[in-house]
N, C-alpha and C. Protein backbone atom coordinates (compact mmCIF):
# COMPACT_ATOMS: atom_id res chain seq x y z
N UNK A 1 116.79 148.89 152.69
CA UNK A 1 116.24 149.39 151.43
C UNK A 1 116.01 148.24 150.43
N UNK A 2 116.78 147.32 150.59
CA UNK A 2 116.61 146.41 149.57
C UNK A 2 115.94 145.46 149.96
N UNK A 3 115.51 145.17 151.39
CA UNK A 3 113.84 144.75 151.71
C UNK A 3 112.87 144.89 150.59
N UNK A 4 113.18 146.14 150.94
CA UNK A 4 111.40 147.58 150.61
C UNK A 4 111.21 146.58 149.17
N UNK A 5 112.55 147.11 148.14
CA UNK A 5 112.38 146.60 147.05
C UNK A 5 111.79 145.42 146.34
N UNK A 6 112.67 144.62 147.17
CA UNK A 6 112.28 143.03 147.23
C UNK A 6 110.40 142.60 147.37
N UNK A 7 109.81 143.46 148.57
CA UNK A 7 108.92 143.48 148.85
C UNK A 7 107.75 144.23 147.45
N UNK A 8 108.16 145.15 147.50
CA UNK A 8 107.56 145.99 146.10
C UNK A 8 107.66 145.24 144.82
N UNK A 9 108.64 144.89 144.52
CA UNK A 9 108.78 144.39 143.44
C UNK A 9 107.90 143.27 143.34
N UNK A 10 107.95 142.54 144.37
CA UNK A 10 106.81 141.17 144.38
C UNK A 10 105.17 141.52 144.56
N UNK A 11 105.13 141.96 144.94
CA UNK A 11 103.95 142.66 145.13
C UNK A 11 103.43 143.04 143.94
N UNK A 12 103.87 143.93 143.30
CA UNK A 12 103.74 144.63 141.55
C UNK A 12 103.68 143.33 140.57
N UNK A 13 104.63 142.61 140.64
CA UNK A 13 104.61 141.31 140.28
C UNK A 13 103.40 140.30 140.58
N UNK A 14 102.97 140.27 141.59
CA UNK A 14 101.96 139.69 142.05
C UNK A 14 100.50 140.11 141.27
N UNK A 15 100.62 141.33 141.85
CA UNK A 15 99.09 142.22 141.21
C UNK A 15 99.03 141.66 139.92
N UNK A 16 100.38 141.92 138.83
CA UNK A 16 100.28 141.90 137.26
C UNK A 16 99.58 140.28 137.02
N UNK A 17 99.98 138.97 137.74
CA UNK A 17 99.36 137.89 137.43
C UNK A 17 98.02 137.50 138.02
N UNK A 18 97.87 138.33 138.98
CA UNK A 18 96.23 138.39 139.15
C UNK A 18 95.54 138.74 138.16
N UNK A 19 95.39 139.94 137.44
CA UNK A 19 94.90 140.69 137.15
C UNK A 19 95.35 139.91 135.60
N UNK A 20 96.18 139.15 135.01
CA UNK A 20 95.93 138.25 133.90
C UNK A 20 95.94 137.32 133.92
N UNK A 21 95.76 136.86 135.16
CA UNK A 21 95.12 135.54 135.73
C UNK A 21 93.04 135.46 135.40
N UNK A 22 93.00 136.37 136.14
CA UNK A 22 91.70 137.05 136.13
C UNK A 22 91.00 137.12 135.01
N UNK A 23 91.98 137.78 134.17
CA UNK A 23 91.49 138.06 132.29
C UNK A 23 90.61 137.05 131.75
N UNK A 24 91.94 136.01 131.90
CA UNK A 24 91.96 134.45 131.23
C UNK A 24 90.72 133.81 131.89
N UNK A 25 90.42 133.53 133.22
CA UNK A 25 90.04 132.50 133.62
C UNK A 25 88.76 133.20 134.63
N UNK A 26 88.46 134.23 133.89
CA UNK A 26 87.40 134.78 134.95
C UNK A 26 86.30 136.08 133.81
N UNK A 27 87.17 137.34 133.77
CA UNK A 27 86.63 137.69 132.53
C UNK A 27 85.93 137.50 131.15
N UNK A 28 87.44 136.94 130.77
CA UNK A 28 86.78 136.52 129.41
C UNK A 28 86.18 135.38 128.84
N UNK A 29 85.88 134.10 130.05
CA UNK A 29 84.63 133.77 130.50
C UNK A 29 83.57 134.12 130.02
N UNK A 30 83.42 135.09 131.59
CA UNK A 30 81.84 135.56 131.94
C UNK A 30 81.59 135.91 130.20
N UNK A 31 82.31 137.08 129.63
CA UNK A 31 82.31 138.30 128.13
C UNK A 31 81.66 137.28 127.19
N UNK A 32 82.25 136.38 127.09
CA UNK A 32 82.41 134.73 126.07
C UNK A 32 81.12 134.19 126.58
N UNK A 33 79.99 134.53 127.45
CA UNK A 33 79.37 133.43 127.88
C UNK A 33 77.73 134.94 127.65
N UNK A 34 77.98 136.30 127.04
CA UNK A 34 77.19 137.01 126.87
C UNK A 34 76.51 136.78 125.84
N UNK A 35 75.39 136.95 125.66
CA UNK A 35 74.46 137.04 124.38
C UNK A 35 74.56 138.10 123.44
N UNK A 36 74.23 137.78 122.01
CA UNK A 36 74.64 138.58 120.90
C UNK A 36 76.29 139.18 121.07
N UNK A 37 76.47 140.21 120.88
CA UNK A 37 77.80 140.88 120.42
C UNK A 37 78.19 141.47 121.90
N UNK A 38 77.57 141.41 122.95
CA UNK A 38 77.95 141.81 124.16
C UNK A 38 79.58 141.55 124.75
N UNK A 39 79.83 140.42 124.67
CA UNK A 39 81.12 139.62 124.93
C UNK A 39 82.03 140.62 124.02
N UNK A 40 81.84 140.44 122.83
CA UNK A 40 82.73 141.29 122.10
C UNK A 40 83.13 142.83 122.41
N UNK A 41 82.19 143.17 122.98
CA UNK A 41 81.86 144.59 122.79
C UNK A 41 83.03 144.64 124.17
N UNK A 42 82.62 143.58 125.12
CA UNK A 42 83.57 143.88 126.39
C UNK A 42 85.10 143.42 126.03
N UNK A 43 85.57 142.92 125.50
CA UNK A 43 86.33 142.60 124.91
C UNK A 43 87.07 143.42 124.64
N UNK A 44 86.42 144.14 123.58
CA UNK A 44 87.12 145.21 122.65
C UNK A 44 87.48 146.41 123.83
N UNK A 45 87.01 146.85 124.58
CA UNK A 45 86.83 147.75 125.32
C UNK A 45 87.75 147.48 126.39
N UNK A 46 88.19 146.12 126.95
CA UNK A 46 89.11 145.78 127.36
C UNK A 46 90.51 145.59 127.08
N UNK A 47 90.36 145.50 125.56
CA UNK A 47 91.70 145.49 124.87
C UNK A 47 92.10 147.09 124.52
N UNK A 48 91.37 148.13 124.60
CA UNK A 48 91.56 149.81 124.47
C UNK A 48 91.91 149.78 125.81
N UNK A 49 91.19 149.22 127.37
CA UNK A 49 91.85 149.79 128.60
C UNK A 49 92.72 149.12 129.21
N UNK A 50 92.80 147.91 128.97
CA UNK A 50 94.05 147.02 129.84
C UNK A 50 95.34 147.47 128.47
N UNK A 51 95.02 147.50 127.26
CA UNK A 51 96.28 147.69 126.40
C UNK A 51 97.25 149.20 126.86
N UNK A 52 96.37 149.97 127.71
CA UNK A 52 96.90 151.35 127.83
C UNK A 52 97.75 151.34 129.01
N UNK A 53 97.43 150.62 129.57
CA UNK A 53 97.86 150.07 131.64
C UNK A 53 99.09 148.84 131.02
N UNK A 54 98.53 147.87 130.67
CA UNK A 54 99.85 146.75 130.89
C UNK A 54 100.91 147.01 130.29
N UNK A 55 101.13 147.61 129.12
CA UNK A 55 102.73 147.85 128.69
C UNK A 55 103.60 148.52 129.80
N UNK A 56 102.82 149.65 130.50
CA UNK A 56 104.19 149.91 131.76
C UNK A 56 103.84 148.73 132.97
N UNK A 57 103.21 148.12 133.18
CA UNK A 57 103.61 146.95 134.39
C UNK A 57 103.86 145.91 133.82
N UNK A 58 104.09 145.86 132.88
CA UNK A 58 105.27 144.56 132.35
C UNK A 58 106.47 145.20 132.72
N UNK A 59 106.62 146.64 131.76
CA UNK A 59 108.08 147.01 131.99
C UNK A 59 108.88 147.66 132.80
N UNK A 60 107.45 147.91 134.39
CA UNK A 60 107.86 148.62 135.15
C UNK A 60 108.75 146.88 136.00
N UNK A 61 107.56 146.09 135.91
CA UNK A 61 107.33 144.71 136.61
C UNK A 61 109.21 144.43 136.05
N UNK A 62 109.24 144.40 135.16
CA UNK A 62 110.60 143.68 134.87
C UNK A 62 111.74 144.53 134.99
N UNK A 63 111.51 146.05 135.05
CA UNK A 63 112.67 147.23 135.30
C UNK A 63 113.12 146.43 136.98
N UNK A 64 111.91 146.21 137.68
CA UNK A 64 112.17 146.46 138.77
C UNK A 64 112.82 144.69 139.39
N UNK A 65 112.53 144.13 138.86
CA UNK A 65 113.07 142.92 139.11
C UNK A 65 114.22 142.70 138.56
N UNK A 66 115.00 143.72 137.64
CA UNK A 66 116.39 143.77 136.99
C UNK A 66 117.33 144.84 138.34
N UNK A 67 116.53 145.61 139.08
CA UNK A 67 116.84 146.48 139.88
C UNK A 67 117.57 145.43 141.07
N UNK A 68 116.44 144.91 141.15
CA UNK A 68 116.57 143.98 142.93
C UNK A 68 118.29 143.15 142.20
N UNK A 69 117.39 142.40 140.83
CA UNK A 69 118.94 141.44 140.60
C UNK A 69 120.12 142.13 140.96
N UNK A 70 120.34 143.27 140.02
CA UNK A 70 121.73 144.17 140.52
C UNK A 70 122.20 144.63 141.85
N UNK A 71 120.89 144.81 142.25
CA UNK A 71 121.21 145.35 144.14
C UNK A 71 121.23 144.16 144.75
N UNK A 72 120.60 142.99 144.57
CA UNK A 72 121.00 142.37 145.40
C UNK A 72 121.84 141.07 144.92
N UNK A 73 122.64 141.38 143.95
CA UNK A 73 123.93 140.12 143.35
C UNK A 73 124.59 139.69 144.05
N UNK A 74 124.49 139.78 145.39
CA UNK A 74 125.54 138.96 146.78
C UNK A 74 125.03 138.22 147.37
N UNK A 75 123.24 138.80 147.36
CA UNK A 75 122.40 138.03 148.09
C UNK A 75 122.11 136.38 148.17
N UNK A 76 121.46 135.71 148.77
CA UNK A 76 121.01 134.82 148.82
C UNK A 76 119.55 134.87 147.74
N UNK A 77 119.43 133.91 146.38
CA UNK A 77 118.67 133.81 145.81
C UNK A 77 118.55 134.90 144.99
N UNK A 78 119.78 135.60 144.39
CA UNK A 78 120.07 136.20 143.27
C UNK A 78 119.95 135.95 142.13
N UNK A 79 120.36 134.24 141.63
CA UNK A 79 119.88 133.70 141.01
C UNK A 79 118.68 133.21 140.20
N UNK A 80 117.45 133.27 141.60
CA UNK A 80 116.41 132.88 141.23
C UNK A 80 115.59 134.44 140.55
N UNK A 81 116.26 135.65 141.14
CA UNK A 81 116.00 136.68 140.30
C UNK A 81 116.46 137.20 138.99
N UNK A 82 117.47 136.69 138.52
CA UNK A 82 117.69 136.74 137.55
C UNK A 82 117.51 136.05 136.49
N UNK A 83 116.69 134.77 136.78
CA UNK A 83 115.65 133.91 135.86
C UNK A 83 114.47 134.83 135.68
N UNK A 84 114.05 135.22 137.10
CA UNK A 84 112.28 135.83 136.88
C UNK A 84 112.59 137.07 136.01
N UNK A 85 113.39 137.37 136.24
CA UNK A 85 113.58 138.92 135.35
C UNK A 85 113.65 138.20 133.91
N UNK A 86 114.39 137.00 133.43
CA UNK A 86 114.52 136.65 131.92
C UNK A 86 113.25 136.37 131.82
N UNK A 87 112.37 136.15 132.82
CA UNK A 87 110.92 135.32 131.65
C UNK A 87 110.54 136.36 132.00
N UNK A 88 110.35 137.38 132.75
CA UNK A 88 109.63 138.75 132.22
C UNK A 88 109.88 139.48 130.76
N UNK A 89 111.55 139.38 130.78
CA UNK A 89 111.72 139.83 129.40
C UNK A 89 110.85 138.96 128.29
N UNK A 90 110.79 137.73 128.31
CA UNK A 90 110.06 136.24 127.58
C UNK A 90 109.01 137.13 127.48
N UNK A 91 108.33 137.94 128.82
CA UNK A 91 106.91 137.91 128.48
C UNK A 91 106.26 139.00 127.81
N UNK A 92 107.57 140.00 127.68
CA UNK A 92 107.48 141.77 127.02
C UNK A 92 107.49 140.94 125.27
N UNK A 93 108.22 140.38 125.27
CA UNK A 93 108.66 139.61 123.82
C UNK A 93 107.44 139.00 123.32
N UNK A 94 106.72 138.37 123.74
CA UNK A 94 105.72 137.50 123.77
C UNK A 94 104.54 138.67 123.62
N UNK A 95 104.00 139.48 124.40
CA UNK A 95 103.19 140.54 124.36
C UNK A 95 103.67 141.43 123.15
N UNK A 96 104.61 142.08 122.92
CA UNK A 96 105.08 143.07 121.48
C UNK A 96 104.74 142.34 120.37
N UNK A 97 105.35 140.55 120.48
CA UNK A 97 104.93 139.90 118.79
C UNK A 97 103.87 138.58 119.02
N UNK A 98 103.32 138.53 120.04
CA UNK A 98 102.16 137.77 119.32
C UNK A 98 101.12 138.29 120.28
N UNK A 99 100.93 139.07 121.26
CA UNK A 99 99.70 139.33 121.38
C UNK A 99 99.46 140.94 121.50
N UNK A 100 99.71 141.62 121.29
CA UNK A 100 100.02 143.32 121.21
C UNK A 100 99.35 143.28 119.61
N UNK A 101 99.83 142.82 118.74
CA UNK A 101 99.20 143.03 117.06
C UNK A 101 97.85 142.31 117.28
N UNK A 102 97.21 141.35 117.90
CA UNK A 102 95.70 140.79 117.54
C UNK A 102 94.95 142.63 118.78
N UNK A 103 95.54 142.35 119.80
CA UNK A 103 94.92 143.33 120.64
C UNK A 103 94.71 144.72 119.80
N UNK A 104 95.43 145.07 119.50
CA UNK A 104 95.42 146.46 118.58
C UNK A 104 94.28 146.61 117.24
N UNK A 105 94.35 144.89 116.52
CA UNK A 105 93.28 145.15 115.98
C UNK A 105 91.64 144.82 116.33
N UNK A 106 92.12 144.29 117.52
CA UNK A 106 90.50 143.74 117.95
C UNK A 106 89.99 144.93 118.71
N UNK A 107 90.76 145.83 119.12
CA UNK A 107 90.41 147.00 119.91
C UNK A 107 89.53 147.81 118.82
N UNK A 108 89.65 148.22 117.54
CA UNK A 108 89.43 148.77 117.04
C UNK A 108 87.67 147.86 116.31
N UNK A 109 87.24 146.92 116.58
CA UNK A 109 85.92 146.30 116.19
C UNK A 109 84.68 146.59 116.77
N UNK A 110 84.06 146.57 115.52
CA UNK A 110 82.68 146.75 116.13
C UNK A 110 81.93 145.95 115.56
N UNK A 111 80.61 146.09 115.65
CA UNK A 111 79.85 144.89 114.94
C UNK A 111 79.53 145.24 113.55
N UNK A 112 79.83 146.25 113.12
CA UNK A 112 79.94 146.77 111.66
C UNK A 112 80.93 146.43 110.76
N UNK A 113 82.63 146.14 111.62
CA UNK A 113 83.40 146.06 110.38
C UNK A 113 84.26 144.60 111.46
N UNK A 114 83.43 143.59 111.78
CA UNK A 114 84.09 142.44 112.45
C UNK A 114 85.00 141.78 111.21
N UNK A 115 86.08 140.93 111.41
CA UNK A 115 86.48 140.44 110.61
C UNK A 115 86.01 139.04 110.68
N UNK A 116 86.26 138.38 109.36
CA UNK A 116 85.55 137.19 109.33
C UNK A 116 86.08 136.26 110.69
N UNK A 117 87.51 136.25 110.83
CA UNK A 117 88.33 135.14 111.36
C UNK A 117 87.98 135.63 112.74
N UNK A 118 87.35 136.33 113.33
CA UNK A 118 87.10 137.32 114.49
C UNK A 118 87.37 136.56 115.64
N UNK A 119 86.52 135.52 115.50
CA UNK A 119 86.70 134.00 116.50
C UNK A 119 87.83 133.39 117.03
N UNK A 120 88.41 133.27 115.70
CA UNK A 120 89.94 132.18 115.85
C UNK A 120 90.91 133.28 116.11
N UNK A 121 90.57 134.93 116.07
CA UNK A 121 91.85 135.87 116.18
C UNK A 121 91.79 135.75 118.18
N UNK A 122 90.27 135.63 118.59
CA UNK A 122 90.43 135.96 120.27
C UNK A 122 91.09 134.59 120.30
N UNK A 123 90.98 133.56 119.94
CA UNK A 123 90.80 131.97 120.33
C UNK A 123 92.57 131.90 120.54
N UNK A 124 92.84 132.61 119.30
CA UNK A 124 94.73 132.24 119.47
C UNK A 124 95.08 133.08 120.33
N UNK A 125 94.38 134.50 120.72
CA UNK A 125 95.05 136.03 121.44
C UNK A 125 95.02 134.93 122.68
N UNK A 126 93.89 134.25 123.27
CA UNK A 126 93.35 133.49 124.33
C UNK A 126 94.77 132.46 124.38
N UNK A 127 95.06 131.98 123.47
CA UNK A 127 96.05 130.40 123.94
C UNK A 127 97.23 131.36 123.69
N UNK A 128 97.57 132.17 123.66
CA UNK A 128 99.45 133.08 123.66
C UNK A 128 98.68 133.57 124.95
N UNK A 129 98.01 134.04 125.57
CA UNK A 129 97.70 134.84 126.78
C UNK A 129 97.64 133.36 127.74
N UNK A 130 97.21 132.46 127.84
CA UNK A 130 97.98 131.80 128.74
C UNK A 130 99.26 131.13 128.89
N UNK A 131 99.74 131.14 127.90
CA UNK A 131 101.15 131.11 127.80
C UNK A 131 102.08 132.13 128.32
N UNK A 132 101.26 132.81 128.18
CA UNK A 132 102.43 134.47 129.21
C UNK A 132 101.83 134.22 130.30
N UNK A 133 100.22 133.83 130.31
CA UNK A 133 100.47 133.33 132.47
C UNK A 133 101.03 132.65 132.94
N UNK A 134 101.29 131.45 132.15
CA UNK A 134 101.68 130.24 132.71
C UNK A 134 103.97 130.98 132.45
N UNK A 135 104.41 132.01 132.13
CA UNK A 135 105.66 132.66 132.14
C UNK A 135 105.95 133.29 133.35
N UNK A 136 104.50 134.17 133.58
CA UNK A 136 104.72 135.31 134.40
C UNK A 136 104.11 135.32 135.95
N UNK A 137 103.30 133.67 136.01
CA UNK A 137 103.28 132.48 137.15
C UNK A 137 104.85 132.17 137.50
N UNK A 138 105.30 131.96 136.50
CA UNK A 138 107.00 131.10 136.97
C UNK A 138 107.72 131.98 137.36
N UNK A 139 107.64 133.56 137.12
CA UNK A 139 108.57 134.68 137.26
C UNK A 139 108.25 134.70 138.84
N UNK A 140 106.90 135.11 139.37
CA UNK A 140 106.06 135.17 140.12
C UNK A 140 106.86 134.41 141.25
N UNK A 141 106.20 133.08 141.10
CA UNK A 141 107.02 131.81 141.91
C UNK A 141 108.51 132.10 142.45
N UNK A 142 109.27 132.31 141.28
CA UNK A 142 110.98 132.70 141.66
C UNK A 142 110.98 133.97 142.74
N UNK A 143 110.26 135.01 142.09
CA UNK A 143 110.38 136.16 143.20
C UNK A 143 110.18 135.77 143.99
N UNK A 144 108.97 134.90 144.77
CA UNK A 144 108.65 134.65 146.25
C UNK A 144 109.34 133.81 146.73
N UNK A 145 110.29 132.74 145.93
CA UNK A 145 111.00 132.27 146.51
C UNK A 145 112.48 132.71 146.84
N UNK A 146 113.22 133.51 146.45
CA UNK A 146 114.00 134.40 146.13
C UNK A 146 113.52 135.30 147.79
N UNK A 147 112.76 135.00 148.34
CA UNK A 147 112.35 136.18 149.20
C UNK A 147 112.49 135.32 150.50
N UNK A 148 112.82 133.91 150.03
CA UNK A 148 112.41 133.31 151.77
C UNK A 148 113.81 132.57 151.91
C-alpha cells in the first residue's frame, strides 16, 4: 500500500509542475506574444480557471506527501520526504501571499477597467511564479528520489 502511495503521490506531484512549468515557459509566452488585448484576455481567463483547480493540488499535492512522510517514517528516504512536503508547504505560503492576491485581481480585468500598473502586476505574478517552480521542481526531485 505504501508503494501505491509513494507512486500516486509522485505522480500528482509531477502533473502539478508540468502544468506550472507549462504556464511559465510555454503559455504565457505564446498569450504575451498575442496582438492587442488578446494575451490579456487569455490570461485573465486563466487566472478564473487554473485559480479554481490549483488550490486543491497544492493541498491535495502536499496532504499527500505529509501522508507518505508519516507512513513511511522507517523507510528508506523519509527524510527526503519530509523536506518535499516543507517546500510544498513554502509553496501554499508563497501562492496565499504573493501570488493568489495579483491572480484574484487580474482575474477580474478587462480592457475597460485595466489598471495602470497592469504590466508590472503580471511581470512580478511572472517572477514569484517561477520561484514556486523552481520550489515545487525541488519538492518534485526529493519525491523521485525518495522513491529509488
Amino acid at each position: 500500500m505504501l508503494n501505491a502511495l509513494e507512486v500516486f503521490t509522485t505522480v500528482v506531484v509531477g502533473l502539478m509542475v508540468g502544468v506550472e512549468f507549462s504556464v511559465a515557459f510555454v503559455i504565457n509566452p505564446i498569450l504575451n506574444g498575442l496582438p492587442g488585448d488578446n494575451g490579456l484576455r487569455g490570461r485573465t481567463h486563466g487566472a478564473r480557471m487554473l485559480g479554481a483547480v490549483m488550490p486543491f493540488w497544492y493541498i491535495g499535492s502536499l496532504v499527500l506527501s505529509a501522508v507518505w512522510a508519516i507512513a513511511g517514517w522507517h523507510h528508506q528516504g523519509a527524510g527526503l520526504v519530509v523536506i518535499a512536503a516543507a517546500l510544498l508547504i513554502v509553496s501554499v505560503i508563497m501562492s496565499v501571499v504573493l501570488l493568489v492576491p495579483i491572480n484574484n485581481r487580474s482575474k477580474t480585468w478587462t480592457t475597460e477597467n485595466l489598471p495602470e500598473d497592469w504590466k508590472e502586476q503580471m511581470s512580478r505574478w511572472d517572477g514569484f511564479h517561477y520561484v514556486r517552480i523552481a520550489v515545487i521542481i525541488t519538492a518534485f526531485a526529493l519525491l523521485v528520489s525518495a522513491l529509488a
